[in-house]
Protein backbone atom coordinates (compact mmCIF):
# COMPACT_ATOMS: atom_id res chain seq x y z
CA UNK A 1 108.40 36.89 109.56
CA UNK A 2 107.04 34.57 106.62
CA UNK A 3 104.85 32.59 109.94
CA UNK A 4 103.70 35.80 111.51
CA UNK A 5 102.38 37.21 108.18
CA UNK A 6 100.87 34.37 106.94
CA UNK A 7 98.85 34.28 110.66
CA UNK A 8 98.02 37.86 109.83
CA UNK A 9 96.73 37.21 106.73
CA UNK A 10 94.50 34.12 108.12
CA UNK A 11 93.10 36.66 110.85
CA UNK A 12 92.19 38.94 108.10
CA UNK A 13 91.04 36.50 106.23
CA UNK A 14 88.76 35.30 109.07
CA UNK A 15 87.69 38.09 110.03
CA UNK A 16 86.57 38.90 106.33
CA UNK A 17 84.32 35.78 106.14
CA UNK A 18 83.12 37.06 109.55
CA UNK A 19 81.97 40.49 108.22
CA UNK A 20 80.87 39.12 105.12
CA UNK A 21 78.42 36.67 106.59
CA UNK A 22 76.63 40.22 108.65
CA UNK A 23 76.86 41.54 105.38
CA UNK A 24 74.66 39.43 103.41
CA UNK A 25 72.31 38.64 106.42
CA UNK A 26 72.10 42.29 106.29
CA UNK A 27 71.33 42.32 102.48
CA UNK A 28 69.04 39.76 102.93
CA UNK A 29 67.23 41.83 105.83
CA UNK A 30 67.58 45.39 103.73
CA UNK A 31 65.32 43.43 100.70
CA UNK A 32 62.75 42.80 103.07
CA UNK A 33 62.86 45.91 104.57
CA UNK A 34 62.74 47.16 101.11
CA UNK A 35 59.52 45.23 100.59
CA UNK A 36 58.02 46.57 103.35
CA UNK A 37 58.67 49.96 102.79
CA UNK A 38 57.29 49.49 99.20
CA UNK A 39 54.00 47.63 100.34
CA UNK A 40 54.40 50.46 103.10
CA UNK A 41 54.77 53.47 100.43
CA UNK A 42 51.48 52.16 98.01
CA UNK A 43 49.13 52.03 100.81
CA UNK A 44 50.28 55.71 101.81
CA UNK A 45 50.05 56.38 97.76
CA UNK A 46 46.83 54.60 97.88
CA UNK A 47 45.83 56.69 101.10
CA UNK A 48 47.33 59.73 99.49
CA UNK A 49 44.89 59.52 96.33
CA UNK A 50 42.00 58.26 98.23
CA UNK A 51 42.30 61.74 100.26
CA UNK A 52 43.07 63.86 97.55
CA UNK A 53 39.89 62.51 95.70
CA UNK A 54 38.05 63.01 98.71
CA UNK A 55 39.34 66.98 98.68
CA UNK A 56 39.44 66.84 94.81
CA UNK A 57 35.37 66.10 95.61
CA UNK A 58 35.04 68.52 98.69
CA UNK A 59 36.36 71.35 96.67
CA UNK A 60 34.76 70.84 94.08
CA UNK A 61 31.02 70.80 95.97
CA UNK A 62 32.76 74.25 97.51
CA UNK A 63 33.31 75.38 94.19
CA UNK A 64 29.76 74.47 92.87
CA UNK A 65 28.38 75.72 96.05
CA UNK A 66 30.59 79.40 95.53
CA UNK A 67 29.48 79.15 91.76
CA UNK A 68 25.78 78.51 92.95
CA UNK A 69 25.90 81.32 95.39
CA UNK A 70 27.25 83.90 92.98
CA UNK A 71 25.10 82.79 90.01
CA UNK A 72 22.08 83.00 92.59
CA UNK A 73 23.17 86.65 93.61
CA UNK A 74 23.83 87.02 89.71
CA UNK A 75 20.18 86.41 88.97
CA UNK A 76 18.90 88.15 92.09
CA UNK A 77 20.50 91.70 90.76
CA UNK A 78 19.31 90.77 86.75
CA UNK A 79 16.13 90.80 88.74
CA UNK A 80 16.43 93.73 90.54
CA UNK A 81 18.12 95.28 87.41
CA UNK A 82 14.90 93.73 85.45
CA UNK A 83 12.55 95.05 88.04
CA UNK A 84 13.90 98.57 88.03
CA UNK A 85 14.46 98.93 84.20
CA UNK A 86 10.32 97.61 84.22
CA UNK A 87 9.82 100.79 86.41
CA UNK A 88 12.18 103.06 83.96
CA UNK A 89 10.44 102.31 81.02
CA UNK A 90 6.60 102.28 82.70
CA UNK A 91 8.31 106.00 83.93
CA UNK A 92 9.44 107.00 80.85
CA UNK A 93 5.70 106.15 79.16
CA UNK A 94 4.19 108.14 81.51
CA UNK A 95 6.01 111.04 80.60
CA UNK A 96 5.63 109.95 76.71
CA UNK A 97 1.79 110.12 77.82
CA UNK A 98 1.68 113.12 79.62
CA UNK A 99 4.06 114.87 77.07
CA UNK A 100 1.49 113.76 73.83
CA UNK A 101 -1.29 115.12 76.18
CA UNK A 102 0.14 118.40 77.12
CA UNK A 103 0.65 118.75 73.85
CA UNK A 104 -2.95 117.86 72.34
CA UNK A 105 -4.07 120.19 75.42
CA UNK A 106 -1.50 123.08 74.43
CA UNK A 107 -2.92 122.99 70.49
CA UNK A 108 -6.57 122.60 71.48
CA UNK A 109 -6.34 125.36 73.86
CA UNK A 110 -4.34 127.59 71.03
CA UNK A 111 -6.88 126.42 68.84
CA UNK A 112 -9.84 127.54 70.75
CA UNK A 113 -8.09 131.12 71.11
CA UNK A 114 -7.53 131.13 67.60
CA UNK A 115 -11.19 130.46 67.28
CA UNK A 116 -12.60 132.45 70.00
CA UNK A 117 -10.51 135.52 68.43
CA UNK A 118 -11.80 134.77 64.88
CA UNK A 119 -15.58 134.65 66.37
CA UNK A 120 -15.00 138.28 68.49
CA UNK A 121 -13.31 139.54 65.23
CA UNK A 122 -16.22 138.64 63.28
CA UNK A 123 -18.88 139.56 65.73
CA UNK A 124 -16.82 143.41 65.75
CA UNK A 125 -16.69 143.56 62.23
CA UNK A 126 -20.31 142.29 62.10
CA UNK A 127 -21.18 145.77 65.28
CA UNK A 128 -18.84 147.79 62.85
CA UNK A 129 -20.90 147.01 59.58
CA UNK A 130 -23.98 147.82 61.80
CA UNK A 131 -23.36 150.69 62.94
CA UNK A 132 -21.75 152.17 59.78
CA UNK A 133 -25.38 151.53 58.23
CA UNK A 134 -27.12 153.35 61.64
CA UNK A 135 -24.70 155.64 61.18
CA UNK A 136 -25.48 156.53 57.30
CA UNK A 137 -29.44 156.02 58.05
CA UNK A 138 -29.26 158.93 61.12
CA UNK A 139 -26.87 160.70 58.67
CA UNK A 140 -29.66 160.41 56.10
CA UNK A 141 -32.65 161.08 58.99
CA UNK A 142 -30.86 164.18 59.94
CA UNK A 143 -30.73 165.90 56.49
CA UNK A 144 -33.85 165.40 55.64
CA UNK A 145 -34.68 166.94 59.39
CA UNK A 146 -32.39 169.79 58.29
CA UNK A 147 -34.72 170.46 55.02
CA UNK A 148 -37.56 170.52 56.77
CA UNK A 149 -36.56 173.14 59.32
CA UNK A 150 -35.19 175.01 56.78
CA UNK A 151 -38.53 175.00 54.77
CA UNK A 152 -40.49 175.99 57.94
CA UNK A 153 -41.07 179.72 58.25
CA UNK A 154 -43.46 181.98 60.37
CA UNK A 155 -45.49 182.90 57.41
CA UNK A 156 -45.42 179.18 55.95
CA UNK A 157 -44.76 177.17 58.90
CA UNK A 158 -44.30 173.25 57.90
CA UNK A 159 -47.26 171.13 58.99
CA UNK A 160 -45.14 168.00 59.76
CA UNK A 161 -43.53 169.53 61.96
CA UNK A 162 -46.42 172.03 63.87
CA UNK A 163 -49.53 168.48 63.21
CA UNK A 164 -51.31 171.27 65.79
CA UNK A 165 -51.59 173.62 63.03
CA UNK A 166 -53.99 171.33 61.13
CA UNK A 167 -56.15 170.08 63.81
CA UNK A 168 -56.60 174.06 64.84
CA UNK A 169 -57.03 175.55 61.19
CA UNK A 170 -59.85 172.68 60.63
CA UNK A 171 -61.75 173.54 63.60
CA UNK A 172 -61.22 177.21 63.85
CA UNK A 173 -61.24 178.76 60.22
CA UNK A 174 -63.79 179.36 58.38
CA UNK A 175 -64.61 181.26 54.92
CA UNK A 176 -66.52 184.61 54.79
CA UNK A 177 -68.68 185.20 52.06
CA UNK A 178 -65.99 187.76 51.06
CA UNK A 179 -63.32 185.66 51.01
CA UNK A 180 -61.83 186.46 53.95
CA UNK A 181 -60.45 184.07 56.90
CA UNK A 182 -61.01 184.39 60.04
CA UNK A 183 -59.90 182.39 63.19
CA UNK A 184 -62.07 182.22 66.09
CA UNK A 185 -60.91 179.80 68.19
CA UNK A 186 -59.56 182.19 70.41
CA UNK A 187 -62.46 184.10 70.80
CA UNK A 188 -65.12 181.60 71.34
CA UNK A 189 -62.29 179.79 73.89
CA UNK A 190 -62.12 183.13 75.83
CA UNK A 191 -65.30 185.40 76.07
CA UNK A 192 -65.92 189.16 76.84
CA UNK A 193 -66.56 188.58 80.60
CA UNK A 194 -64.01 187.17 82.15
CA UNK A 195 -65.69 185.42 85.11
CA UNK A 196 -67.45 182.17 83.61
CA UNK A 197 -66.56 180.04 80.59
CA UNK A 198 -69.92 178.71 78.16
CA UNK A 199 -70.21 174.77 78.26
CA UNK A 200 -70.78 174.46 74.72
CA UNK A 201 -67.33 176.66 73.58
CA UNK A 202 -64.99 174.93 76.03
CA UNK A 203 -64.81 170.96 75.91
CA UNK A 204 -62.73 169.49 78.31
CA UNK A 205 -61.47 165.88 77.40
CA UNK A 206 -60.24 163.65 79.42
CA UNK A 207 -56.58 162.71 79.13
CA UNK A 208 -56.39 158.82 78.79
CA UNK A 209 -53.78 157.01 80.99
CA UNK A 210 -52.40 154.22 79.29
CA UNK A 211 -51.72 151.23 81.70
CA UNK A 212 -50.31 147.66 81.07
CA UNK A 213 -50.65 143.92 82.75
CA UNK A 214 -48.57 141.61 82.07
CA UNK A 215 -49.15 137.89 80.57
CA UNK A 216 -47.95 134.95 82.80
CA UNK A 217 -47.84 132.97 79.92
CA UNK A 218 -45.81 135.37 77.52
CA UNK A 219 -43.91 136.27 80.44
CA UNK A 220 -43.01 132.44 81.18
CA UNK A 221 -41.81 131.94 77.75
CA UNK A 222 -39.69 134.86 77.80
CA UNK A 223 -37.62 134.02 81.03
CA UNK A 224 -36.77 130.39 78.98
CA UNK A 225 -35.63 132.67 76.38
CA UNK A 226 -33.82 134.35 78.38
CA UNK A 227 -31.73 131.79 80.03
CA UNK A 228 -30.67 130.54 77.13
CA UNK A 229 -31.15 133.60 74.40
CA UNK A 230 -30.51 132.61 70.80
CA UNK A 231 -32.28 133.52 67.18
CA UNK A 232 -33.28 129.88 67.43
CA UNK A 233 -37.71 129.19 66.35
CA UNK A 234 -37.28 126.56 68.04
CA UNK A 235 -37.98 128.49 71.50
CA UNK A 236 -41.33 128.58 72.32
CA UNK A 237 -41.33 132.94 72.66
CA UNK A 238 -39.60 132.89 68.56
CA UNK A 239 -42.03 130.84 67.39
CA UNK A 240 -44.75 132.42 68.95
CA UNK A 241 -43.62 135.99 67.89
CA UNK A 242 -42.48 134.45 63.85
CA UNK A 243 -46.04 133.67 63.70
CA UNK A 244 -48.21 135.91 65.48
CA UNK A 245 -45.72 139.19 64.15
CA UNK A 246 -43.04 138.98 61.70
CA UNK A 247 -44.40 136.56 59.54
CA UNK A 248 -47.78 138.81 59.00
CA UNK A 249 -45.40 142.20 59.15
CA UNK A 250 -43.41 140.91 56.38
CA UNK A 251 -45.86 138.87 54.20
CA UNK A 252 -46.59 141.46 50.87
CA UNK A 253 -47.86 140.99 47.58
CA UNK A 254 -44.52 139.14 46.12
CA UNK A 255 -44.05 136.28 48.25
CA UNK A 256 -40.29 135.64 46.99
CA UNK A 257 -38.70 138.58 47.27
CA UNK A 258 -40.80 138.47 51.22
CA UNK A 259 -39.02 135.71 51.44
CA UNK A 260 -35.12 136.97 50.95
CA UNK A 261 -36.13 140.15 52.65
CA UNK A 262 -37.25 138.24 55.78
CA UNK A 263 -33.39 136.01 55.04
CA UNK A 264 -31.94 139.10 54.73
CA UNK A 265 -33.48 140.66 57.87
CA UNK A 266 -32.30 137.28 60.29
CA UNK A 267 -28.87 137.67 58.96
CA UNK A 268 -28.74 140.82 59.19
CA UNK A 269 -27.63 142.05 56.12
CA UNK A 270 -30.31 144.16 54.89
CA UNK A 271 -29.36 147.60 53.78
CA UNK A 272 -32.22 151.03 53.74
CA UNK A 273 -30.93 153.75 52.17
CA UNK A 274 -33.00 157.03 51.44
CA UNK A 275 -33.64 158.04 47.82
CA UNK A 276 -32.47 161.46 46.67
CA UNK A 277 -35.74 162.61 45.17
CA UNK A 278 -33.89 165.63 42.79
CA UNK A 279 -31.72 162.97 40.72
CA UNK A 280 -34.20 160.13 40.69
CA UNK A 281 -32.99 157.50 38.71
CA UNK A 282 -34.65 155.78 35.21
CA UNK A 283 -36.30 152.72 35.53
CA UNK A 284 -35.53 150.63 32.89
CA UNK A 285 -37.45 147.89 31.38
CA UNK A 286 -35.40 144.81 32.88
CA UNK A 287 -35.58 146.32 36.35
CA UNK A 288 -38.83 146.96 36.82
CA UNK A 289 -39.61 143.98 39.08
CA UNK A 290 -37.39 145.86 41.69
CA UNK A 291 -39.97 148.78 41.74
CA UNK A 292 -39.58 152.20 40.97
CA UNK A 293 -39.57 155.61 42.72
CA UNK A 294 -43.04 156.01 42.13
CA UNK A 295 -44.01 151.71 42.64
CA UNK A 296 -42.99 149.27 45.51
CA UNK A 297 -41.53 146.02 44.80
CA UNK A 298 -43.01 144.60 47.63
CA UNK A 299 -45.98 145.34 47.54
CA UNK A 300 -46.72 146.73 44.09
CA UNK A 301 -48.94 148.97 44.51
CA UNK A 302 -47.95 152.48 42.94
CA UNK A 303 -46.74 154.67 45.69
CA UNK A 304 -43.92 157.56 45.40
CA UNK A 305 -40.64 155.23 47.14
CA UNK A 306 -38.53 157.58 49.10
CA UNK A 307 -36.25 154.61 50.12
CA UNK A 308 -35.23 151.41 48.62
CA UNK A 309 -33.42 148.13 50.16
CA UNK A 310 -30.61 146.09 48.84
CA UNK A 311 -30.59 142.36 50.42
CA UNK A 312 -26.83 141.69 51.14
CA UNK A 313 -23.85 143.18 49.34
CA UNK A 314 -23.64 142.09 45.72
CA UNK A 315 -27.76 142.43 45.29
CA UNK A 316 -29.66 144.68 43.51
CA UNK A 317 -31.33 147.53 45.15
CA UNK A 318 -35.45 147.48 45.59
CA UNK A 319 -37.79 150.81 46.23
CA UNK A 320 -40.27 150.59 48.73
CA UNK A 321 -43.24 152.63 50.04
CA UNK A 322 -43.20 154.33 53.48
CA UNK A 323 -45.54 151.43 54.95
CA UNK A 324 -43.10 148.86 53.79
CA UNK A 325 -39.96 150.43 55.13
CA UNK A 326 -42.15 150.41 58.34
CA UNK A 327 -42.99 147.26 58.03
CA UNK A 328 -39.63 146.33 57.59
CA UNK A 329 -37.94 148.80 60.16
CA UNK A 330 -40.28 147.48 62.59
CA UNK A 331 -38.73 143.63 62.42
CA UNK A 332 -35.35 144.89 61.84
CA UNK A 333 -35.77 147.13 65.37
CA UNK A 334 -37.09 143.97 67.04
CA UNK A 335 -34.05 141.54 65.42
CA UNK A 336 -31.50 144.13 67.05
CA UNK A 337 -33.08 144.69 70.55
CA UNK A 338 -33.07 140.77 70.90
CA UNK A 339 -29.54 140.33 69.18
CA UNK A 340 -28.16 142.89 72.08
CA UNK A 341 -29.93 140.67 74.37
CA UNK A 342 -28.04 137.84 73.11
CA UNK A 343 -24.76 139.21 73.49
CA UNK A 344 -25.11 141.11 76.53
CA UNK A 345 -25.68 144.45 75.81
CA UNK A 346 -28.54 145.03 77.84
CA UNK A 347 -28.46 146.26 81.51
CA UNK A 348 -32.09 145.67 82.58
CA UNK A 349 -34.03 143.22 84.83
CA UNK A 350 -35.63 140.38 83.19
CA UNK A 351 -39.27 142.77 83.28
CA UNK A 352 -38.18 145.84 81.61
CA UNK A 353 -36.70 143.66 78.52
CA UNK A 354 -40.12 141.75 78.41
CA UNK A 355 -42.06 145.15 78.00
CA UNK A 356 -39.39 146.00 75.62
CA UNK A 357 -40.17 143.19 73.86
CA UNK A 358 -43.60 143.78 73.65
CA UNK A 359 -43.07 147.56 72.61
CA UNK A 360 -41.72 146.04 69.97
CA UNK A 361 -44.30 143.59 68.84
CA UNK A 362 -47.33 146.40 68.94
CA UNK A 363 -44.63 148.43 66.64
CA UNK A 364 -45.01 145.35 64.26
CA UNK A 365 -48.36 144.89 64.95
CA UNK A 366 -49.31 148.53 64.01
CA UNK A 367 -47.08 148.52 61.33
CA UNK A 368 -48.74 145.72 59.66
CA UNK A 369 -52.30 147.54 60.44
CA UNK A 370 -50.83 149.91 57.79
CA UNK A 371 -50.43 152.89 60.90
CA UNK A 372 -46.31 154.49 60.02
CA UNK A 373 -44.87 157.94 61.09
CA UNK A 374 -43.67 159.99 57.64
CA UNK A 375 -40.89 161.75 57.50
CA UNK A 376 -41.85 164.74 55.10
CA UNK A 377 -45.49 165.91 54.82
């Protein structure tokens, strides 16, 4: 048993060396396989970071790229955004502009309104002063009509009123050696025999037609006028008439007080009021350069002054004779014809105003010959 155990053991121990000699060839073999695998494993690391640089780098250009795009499109909409908050504001100053002139247009046309409303107010106040003083001048006209148709009688007719009843009792009456008067007008007018009239008690004048023509020239000026009427001399019809008309109708003795009358007259603030002859007032000795009842200031020559003027509101009142308040009624008739002209008042073709006109400058005219109507005889 001792043999066959001892023969095991050598057939172990054999086969020991045998595997033990496969074991370190294999050792041997697994280092260099090791080896390899390691020189094997840092080319793939090398390969491995080699690639991942090369995708590290490729992503990265696609993230610049991305980055680029976006911040392109970025700055393409601040653009757009730019652009359209450019055409905003250049919007919103537009309106601003159109707003501030609106505005300026809404106060200058409220101002004009406000001024075209103050300018009719004044002109109707101006009408309503006017024809208060027409009014109190008829008023006055038409008493003093009243007195002298109540004066006027059958038995004492008034010979301002009947101007036939002088011309007749001059021609017709005559005084008897008695004393008595005796008209015969009628009966050397109208004989006993009825058949034939006597030439030399019958005179038959003829009755004068009074015709006009008019002047191209005057005519001319007047239609400038016209176009453009104003109270201007500087037109050539004004100037024409201030020196052929009112400046002789309303040149008297005392050249000042001419002069404010003739102010007075163009701004139309001249006032004639009748006198009440029963309470005629004392002249006293400070006042006598505006006349008296029985002396014109204008003129100065002594005269019994039914009227008297006051030039403006806060003047002082100034008696006149009968040929200056025609004098002066004259002007003051021509100021208001061409004053209605002005503003529109008159209806008539461009020819009947002219002769109006010039009715009015023969009234001057005459006037300043000294020729007036009276009121009381």
């Amino acid at each position: 048993g001792r043999i066959q155990k001892n023969k095991v053991k050598e057939m172990w121990g054999c086969q020991s060396l045998s595997l033990q000699q496969p074991r370190r060839e294999h050792g041997m073999c697994s280092v260099k396989c090791h080896s390899d695998l390691c020189l094997e494993h840092g080319g793939l690391s090398r390969l491995r970071s080699s690639s991942l640089e090369i995708k590290e780098k490729e992503i990265r250009e696609k993230g610049s790229e991305i980055l680029r795009e976006q911040l392109d499109a970025a700055e393409r909409e601040l653009k757009l955004k730019d652009k359209e908050c450019e055409r905003l504001s250049q919007v919103r100053n537009q309106l601003e502009q159109e707003l501030e002139e609106l505005t300026a247009s809404l106060f200058e046309e409220a101002h004009k309104m406000v001024h075209e409303a103050n300018v009719k107010q004044a002109a109707a106040q101006k009408q309503l002063k006017e024809a208060q003083g027409k009014i109190d001048v008829l008023q006055a006209e038409v008493t003093a009509l009243k007195t002298l148709v109540l004066t006027s009688t059958p038995s004492s007719p008034n010979r301002q009123l009947h101007p036939q009843l002088q011309a007749s009792g001059a021609r017709g009456a005559y005084k008897h050696a008695g004393g008595h008067v005796r008209n015969k007008s009628m009966s050397s007018v109208f004989p006993s025999s009825p058949g034939k009239l006597e030439a030399s008690s019958l005179s038959i004048q003829p009755v004068a037609k009074e015709d006009r023509e008019m002047d191209s020239v005057l005519y001319a000026e007047f239609l400038m006028w016209r176009e453009r009427p104003s109270l201007d001399r500087s037109s050539a019809l004004l100037s024409r008439i201030y020196r052929e008309d009112i400046g002789p109708c309303l040149s008297f003795t005392r050249s000042e007080l001419s002069q404010l009358v003739q102010s007075a007259v163009e701004n139309n603030s001249l006032t004639i009021e009748p006198v009440a002859m029963s309470a005629l007032p004392m002249v006293k000795a400070s006042a006598v350069e505006c006349g008296g009842p029985k002396k014109c200031a204008l003129s100065g020559v002594s005269r019994l002054c039914r009227h008297r003027i006051k030039l403006g509101d806060k003047g002082s009142y100034y008696y006149i004779s009968p040929a200056s308040r025609a004098r002066i009624t004259a002007v003051c008739n021509f100021f208001t014809y061409i004053r209605y002209i002005q503003q529109g008042l008159v209806r008539h073709n461009a020819e009947q105003m002219f002769w109006e006109v010039m009715r009015l400058r023969r009234e001057m005219t005459v006037a300043k010959l000294g020729f007036y109507l009276t009121d009381q005889g």
